[in-house]
C-alpha atoms as a PDB file:
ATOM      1  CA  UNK A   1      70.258 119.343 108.180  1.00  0.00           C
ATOM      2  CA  UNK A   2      71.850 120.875 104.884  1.00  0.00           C
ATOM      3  CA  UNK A   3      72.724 117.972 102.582  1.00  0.00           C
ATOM      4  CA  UNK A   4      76.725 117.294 102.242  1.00  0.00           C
ATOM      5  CA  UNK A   5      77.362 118.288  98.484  1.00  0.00           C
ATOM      6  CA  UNK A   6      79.666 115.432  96.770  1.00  0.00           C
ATOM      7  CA  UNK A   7      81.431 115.050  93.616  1.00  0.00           C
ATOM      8  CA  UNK A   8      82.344 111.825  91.976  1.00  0.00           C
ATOM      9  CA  UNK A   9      85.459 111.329  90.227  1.00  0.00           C
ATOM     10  CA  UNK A  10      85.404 108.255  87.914  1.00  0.00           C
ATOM     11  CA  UNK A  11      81.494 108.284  87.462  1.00  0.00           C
ATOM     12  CA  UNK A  12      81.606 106.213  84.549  1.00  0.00           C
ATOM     13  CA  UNK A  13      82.929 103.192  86.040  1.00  0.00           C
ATOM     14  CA  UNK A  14      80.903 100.236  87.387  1.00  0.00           C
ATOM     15  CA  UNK A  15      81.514 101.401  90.686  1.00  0.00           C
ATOM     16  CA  UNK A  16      81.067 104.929  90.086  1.00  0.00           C
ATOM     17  CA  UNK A  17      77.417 104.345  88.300  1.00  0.00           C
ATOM     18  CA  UNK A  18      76.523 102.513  91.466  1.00  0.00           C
ATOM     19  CA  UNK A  19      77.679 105.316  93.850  1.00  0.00           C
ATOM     20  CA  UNK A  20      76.232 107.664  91.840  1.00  0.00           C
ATOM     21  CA  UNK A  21      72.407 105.988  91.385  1.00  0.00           C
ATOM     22  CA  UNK A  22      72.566 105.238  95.502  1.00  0.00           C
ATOM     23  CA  UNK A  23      73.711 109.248  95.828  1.00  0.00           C
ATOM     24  CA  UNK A  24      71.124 110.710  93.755  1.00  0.00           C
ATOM     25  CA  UNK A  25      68.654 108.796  96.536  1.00  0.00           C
ATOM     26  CA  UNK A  26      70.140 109.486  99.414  1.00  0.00           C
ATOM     27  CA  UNK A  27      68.991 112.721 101.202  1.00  0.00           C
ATOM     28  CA  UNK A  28      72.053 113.151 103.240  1.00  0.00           C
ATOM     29  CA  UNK A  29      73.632 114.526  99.442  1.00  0.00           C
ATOM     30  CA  UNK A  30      73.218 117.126  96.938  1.00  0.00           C
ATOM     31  CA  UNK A  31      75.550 116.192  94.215  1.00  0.00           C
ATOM     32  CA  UNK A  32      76.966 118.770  92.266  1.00  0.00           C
ATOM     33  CA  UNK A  33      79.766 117.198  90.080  1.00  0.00           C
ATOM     34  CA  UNK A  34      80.466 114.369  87.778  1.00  0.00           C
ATOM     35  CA  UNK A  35      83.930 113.629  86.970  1.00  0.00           C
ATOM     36  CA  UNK A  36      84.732 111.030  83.552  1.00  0.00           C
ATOM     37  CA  UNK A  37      88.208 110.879  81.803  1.00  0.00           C
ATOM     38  CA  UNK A  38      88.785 112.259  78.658  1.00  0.00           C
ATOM     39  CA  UNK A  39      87.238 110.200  75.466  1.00  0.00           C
ATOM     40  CA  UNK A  40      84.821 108.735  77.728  1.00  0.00           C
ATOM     41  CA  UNK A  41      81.615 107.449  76.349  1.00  0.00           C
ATOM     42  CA  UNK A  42      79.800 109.582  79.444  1.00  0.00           C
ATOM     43  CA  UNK A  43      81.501 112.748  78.765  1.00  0.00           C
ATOM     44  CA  UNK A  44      78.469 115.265  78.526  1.00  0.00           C
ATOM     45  CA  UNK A  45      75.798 113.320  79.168  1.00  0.00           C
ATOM     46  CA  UNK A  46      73.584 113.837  82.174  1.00  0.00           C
ATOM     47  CA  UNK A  47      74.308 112.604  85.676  1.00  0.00           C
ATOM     48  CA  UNK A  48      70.441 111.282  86.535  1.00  0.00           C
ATOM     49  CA  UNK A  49      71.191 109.077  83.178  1.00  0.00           C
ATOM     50  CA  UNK A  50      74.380 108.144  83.243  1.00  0.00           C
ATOM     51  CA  UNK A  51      72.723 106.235  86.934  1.00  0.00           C
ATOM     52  CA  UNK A  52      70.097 105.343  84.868  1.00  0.00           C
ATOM     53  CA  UNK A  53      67.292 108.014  86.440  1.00  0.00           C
ATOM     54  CA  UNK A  54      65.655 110.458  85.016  1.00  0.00           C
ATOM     55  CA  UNK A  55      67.923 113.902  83.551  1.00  0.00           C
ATOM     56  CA  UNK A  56      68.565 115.815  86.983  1.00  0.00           C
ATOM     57  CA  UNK A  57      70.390 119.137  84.424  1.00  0.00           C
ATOM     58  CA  UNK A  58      74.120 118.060  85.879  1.00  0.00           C
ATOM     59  CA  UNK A  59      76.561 117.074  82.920  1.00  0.00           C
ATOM     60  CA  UNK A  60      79.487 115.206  83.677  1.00  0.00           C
ATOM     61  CA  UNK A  61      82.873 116.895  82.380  1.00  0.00           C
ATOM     62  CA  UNK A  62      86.037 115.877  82.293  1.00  0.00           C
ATOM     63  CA  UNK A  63      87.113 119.020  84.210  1.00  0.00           C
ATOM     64  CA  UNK A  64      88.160 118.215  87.846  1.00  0.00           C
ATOM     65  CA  UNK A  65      88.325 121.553  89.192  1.00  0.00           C
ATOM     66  CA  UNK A  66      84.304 121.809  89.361  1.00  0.00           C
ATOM     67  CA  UNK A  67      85.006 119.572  92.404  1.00  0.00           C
ATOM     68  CA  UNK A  68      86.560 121.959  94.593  1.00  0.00           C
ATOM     69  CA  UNK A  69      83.310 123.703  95.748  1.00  0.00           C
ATOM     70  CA  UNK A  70      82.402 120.019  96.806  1.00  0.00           C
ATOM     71  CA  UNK A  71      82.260 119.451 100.309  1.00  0.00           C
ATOM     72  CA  UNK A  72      83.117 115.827  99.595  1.00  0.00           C
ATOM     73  CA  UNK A  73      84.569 114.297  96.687  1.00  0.00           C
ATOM     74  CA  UNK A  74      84.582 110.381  96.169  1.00  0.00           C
ATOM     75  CA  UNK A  75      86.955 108.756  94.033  1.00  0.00           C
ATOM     76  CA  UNK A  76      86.977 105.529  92.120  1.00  0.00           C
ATOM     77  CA  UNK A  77      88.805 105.873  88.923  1.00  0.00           C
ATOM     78  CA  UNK A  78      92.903 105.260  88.616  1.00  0.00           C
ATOM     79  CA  UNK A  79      95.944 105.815  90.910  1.00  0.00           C
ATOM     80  CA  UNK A  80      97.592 108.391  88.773  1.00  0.00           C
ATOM     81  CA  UNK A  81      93.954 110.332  88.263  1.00  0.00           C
ATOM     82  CA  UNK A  82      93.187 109.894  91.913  1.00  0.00           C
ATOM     83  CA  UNK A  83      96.826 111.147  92.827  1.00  0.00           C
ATOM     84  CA  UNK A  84      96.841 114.312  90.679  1.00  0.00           C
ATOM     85  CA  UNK A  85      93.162 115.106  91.820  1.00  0.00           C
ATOM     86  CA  UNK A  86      94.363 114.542  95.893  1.00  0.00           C
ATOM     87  CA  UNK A  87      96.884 117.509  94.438  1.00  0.00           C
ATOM     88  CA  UNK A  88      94.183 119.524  92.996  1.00  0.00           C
ATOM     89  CA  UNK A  89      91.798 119.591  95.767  1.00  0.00           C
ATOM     90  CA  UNK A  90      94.266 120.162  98.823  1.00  0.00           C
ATOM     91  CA  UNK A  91      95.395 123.273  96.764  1.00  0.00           C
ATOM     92  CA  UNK A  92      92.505 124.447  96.122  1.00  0.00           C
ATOM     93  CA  UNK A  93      91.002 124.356  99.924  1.00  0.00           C
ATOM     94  CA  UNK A  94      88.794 121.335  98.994  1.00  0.00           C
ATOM     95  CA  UNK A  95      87.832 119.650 102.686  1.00  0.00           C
ATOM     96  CA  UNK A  96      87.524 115.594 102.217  1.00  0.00           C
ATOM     97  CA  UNK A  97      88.363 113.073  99.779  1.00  0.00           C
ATOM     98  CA  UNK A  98      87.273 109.206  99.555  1.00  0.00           C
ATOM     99  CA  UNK A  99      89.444 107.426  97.451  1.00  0.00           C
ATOM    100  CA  UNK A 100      89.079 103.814  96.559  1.00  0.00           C
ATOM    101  CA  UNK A 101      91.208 103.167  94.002  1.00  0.00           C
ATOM    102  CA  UNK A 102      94.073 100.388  94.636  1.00  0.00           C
ATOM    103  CA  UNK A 103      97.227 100.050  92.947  1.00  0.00           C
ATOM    104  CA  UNK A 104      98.973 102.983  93.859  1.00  0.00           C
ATOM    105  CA  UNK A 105     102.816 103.220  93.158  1.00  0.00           C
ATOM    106  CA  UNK A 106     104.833 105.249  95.965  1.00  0.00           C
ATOM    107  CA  UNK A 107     105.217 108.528  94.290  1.00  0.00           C
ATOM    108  CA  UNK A 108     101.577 108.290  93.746  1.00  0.00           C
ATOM    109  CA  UNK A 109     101.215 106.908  97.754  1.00  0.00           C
ATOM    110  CA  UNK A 110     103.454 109.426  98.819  1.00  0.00           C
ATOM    111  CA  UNK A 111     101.323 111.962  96.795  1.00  0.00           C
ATOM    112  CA  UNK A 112      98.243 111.460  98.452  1.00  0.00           C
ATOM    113  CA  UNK A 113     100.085 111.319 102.165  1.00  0.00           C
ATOM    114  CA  UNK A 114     101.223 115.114 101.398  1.00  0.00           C
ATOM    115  CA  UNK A 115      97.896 115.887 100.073  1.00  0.00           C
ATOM    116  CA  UNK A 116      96.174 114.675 103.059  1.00  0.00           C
ATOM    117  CA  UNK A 117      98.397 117.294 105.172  1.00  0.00           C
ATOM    118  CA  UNK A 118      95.575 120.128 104.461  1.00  0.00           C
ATOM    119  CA  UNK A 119      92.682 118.010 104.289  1.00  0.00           C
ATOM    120  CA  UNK A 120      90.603 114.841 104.988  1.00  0.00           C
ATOM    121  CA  UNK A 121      91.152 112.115 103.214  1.00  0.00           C
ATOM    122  CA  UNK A 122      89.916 108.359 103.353  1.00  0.00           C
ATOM    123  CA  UNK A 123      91.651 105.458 101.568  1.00  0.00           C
ATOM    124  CA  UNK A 124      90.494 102.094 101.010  1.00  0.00           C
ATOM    125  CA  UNK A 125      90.728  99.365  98.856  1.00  0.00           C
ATOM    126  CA  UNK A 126      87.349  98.061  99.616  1.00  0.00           C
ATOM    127  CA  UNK A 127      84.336 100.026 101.388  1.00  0.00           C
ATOM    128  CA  UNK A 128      82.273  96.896 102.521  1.00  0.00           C
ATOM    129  CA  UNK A 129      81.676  97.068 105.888  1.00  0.00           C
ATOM    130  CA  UNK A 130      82.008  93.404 106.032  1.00  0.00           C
ATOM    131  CA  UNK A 131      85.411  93.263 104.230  1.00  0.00           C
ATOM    132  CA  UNK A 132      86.325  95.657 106.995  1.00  0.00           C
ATOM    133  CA  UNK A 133      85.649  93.681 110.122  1.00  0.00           C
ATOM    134  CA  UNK A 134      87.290  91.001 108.049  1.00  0.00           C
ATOM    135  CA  UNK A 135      90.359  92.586 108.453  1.00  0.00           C
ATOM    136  CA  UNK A 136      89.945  93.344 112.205  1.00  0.00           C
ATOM    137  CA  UNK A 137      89.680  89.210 112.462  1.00  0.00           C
ATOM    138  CA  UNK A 138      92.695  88.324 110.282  1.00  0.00           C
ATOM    139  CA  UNK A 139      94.947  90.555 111.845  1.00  0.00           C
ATOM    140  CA  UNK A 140      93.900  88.873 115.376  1.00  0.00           C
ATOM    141  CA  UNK A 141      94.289  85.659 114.433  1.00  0.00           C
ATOM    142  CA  UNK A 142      97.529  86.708 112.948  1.00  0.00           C
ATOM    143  CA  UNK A 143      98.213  87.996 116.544  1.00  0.00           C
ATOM    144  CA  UNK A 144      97.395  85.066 118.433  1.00  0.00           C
ATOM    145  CA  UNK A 145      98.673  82.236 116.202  1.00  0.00           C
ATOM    146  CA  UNK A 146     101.868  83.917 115.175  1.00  0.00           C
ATOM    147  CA  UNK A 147     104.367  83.502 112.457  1.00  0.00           C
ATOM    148  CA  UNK A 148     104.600  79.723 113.224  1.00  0.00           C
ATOM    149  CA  UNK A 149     101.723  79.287 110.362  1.00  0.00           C
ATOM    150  CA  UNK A 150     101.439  80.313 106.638  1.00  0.00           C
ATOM    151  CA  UNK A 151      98.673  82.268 105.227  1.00  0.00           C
ATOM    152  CA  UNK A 152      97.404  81.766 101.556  1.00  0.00           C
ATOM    153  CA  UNK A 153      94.905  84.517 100.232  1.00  0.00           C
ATOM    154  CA  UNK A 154      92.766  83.784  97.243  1.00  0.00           C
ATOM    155  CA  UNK A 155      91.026  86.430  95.463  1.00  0.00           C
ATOM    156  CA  UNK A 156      88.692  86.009  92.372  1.00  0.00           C
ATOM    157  CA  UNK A 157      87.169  89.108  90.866  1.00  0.00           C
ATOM    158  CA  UNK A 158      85.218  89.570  87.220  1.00  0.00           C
ATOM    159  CA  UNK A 159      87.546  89.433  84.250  1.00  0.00           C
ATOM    160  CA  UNK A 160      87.288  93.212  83.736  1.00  0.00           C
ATOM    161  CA  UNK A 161      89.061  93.843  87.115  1.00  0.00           C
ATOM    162  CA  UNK A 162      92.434  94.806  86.023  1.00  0.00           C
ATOM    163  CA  UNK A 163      94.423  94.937  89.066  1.00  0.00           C
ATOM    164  CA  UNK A 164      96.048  91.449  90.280  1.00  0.00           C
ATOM    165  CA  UNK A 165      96.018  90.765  92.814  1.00  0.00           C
ATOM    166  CA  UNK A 166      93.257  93.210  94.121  1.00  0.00           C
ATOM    167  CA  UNK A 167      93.850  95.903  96.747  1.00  0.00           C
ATOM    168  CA  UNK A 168      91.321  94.267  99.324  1.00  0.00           C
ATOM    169  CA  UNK A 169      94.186  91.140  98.971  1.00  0.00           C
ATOM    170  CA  UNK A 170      96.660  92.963  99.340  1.00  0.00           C
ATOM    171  CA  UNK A 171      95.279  94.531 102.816  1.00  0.00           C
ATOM    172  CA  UNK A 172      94.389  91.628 103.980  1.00  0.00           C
ATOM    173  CA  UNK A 173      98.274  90.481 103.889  1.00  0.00           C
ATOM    174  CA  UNK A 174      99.440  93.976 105.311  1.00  0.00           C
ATOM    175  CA  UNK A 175      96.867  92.810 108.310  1.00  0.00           C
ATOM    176  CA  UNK A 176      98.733  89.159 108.837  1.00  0.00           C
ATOM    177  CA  UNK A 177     102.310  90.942 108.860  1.00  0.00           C
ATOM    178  CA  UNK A 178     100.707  93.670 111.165  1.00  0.00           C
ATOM    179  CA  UNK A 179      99.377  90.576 113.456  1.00  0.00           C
ATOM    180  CA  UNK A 180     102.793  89.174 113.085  1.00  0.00           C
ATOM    181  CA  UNK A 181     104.377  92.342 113.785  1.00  0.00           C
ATOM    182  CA  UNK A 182     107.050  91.608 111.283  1.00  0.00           C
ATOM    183  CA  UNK A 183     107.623  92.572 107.676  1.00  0.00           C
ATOM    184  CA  UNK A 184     107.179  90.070 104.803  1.00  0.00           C
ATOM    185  CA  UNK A 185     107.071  90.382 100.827  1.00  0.00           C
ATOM    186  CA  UNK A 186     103.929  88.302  99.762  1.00  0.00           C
ATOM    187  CA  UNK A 187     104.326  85.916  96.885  1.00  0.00           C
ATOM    188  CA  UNK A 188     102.374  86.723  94.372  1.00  0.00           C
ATOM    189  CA  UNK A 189     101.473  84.000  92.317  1.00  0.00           C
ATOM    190  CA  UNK A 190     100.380  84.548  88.756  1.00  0.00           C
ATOM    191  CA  UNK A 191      97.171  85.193  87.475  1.00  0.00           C
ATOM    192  CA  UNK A 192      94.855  82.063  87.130  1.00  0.00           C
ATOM    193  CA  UNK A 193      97.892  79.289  88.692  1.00  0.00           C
ATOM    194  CA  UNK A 194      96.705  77.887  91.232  1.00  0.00           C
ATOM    195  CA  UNK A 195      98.784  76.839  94.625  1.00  0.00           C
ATOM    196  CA  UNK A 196     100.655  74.361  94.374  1.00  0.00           C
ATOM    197  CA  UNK A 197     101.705  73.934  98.159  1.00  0.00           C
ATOM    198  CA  UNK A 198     100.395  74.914 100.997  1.00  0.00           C
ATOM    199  CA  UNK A 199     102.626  78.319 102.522  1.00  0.00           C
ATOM    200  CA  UNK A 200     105.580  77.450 104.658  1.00  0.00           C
ATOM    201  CA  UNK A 201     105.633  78.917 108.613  1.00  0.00           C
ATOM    202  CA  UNK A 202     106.057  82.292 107.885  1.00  0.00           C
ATOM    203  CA  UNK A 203     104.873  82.807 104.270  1.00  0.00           C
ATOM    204  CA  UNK A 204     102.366  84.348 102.612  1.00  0.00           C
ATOM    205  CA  UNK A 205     100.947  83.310  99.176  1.00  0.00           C
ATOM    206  CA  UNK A 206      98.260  85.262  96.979  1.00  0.00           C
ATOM    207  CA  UNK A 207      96.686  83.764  94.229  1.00  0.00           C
ATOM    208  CA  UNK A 208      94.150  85.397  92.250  1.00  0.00           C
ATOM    209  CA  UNK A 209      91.761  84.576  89.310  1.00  0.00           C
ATOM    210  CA  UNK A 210      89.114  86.574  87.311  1.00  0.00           C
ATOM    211  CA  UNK A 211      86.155  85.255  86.338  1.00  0.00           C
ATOM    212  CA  UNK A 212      83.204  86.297  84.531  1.00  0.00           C
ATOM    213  CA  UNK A 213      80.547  88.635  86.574  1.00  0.00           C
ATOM    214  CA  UNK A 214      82.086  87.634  90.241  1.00  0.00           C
ATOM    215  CA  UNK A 215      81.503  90.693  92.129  1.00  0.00           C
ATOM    216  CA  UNK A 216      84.357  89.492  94.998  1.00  0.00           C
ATOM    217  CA  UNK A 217      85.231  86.911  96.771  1.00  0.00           C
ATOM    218  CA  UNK A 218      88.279  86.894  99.412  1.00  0.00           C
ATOM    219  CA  UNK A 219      89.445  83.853 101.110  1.00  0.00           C
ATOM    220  CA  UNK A 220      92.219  83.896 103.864  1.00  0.00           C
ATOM    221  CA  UNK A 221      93.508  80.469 104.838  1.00  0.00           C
ATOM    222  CA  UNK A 222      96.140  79.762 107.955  1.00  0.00           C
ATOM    223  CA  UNK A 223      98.116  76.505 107.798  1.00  0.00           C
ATOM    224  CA  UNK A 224      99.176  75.701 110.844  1.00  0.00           C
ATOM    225  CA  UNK A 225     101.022  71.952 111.973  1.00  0.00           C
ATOM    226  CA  UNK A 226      97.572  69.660 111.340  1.00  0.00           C
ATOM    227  CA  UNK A 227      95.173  72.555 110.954  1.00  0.00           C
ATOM    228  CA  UNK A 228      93.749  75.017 108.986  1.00  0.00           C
ATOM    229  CA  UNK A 229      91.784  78.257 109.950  1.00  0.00           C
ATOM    230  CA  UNK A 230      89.986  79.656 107.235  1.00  0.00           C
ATOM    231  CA  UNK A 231      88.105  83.173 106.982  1.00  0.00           C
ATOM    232  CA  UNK A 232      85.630  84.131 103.608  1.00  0.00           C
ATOM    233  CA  UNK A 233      84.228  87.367 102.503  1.00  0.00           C
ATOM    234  CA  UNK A 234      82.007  87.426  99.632  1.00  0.00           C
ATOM    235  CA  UNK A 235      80.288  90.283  98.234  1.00  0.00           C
ATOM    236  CA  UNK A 236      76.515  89.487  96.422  1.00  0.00           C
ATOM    237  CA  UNK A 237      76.201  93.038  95.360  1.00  0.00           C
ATOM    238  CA  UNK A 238      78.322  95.656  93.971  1.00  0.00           C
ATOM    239  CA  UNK A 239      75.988  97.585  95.810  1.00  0.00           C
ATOM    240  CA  UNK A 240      77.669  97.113  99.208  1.00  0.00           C
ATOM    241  CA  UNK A 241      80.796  99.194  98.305  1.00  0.00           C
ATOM    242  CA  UNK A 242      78.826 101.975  96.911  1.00  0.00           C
ATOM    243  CA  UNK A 243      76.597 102.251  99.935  1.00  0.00           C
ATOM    244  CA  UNK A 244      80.241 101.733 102.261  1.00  0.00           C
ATOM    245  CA  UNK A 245      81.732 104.978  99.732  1.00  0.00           C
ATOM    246  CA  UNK A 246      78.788 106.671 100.439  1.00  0.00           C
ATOM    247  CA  UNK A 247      79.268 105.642 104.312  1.00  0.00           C
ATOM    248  CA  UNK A 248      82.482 106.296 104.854  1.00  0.00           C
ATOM    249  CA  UNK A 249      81.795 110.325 103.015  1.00  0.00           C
ATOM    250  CA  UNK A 250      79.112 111.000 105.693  1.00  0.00           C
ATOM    251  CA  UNK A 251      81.408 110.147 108.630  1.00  0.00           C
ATOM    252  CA  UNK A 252      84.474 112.082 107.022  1.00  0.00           C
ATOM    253  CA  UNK A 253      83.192 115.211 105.149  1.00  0.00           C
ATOM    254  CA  UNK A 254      83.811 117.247 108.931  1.00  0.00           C
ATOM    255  CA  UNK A 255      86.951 115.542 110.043  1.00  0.00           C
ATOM    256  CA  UNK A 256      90.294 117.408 110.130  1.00  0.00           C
ATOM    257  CA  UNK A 257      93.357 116.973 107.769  1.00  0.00           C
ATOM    258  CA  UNK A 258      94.493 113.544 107.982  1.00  0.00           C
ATOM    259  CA  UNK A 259      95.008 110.282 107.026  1.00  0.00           C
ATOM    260  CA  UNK A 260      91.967 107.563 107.715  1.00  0.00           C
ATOM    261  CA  UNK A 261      90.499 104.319 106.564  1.00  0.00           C
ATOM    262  CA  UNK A 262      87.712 102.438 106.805  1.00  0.00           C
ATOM    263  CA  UNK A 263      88.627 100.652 110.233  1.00  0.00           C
ATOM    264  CA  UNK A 264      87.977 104.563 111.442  1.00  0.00           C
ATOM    265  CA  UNK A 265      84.512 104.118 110.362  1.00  0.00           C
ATOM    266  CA  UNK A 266      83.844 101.673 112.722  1.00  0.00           C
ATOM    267  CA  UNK A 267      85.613 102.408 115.278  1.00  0.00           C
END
């Protein structure tokens, strides 16, 4: 089988270095572009290092059009980057696009749902495979249990993650009001306080705190009248969302236009 050729956007990143190392190993590739932002440390330099390999003769530019001849591009750098390259590549005939970055405003959301109108595209705000059949769970027990409980979510990330509170958190309460079946703005609690009280029936209460070299930890707790059900998730390796990027591009680079995410994966 002829290797899927993939571009990475936002290969200078943590996640992106990981993806990128994994990729160069994996014979189901061929990569054939590097994407960094401007005034990046990376710009120019050669793909195989930048993963820390040997030179493999790719430079990564700044330039995101080299991406279109991609058959699948991979994304991990920032909502208005990722939104203006969606843009790019559904103009310019690209097939598939994994995104993963979180935070997304809705002109930027509403950006990427147009964009996704002439081609493949997967969002997530976490590729573990785990983190995915996490949701599956909380959204059942969200089902079955009902509004009568609360729900605090807790996550704790390394203190260079800069969004608060992460996008994996933030799923993880769209799959409680989707288990609900009923609409409900999340409290978000600064960064670092801790809770205080437990959630009333009905509420839902993210805290968040960033620490260190944590690679991820979600916890998802429902307070019910003299109970407690509690569901973890925590992620050892950064290397689990890389391999789940590079996942989720095998299973999408032939898929028609749309809109998917990583519960399509593994379904």
């Amino acid at each position: 089988m002829t290797p899927i050729s993939l571009g990475i956007h936002g290969g200078a990143g943590r996640l992106g270095r990981r993806i990128l190392a994994l990729a160069l190993e994996d014979t189901r590739f061929s990569l054939r572009g590097v994407i960094v932002r401007k005034g990046s440390a990376a710009l120019g330099q050669d793909a195989g290092v930048l993963a820390g390999a040997k030179p493999m003769g790719l430079l990564a530019t700044a330039d995101a059009r080299t991406l279109l001849h991609c058959d699948v591009v991979i994304d991990v750098s920032s909502p208005a980057a990722g939104a203006e390259l969606a843009g790019l590549l559904a103009k310019g005939g690209a097939k598939a696009l994994v995104t993963g970055t979180t935070g997304w405003t809705d002109v930027q959301d509403q950006a990427l749902r147009q964009a996704a109108k002439d081609m493949a595209i997967l969002l997530s705000g976490n590729f573990s495979l785990g983190v995915t059949a996490l949701v599956h769970q909380v959204q059942e027990a969200a089902a079955r249990l009902g509004p009568a409980w609360g729900v605090h979510i807790h996550d704790r990330h390394h203190s260079a993650k800069k969004d608060v509170p992460s996008g994996t958190a933030l799923m993880l309460a769209d799959a409680v009001m989707m288990g609900w079946d009923q609409s409900v703005t999340p409290k978000c609690l600064s960064l670092g306080r801790p809770l205080e009280e437990h959630p009333t029936r009905g509420e839902i209460i993210i805290t968040a705190d960033r620490v260190g070299e944590v690679v991820g930890t979600h916890n998802v707790m429902f307070y019910g009248a003299g109970e407690t059900l509690c569901f973890t998730h925590t992620a050892q390796s950064r290397d689990i969302f890389a391999q789940g990027a590079l996942h989720a591009a095998h299973w999408l680079y032939d898929k028609p236009p749309g809109l998917y995410g990583m519960e399509d994966v593994l379904s």
